[in-house]
Protein backbone atom coordinates (compact mmCIF):
# COMPACT_ATOMS: atom_id res chain seq x y z
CA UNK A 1 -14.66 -23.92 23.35
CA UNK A 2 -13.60 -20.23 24.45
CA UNK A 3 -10.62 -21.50 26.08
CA UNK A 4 -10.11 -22.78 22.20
CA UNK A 5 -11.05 -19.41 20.66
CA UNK A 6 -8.31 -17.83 22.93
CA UNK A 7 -5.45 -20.27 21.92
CA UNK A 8 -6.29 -19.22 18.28
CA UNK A 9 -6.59 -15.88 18.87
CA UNK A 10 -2.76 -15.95 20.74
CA UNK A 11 -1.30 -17.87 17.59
CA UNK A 12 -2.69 -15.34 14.97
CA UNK A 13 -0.53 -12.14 14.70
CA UNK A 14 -1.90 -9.01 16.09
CA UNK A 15 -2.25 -7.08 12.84
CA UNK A 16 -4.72 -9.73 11.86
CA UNK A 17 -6.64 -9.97 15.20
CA UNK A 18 -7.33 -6.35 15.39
CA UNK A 19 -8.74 -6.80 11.40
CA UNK A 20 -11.22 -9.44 12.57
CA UNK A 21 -11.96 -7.35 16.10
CA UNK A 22 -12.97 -4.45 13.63
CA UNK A 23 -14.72 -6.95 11.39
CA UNK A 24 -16.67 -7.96 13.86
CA UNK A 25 -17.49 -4.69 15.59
CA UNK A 26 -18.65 -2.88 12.18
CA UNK A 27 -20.79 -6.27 11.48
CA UNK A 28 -22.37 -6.02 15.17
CA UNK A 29 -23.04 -2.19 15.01
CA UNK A 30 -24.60 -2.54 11.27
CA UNK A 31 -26.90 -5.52 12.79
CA UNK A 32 -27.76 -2.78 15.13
CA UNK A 33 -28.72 -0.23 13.47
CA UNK A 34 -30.34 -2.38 11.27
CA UNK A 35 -32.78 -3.93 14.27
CA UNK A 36 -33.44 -0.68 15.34
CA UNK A 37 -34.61 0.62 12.13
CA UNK A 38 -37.47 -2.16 12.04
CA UNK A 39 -38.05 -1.54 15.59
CA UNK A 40 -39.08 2.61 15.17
């Protein structure tokens, strides 16, 4: 499966990949901020 994931990540162009690495990022910081909140 993440030998999959890396094939598709090779055929998409780079301008795209970086979109959905910052996608991703914001998404995972927001989840963590957001688990933190309910934590303290």
């Amino acid at each position: 499966m993440l030998v999959n994931i890396n094939i598709q990540i090779w055929k998409v162009e780079p301008q795209k990949l970086i979109q959905i690495f910052v996608l991703q990022l914001s998404r995972f910081v927001c989840e963590g901020i957001h688990s933190t909140a309910i934590i303290s």
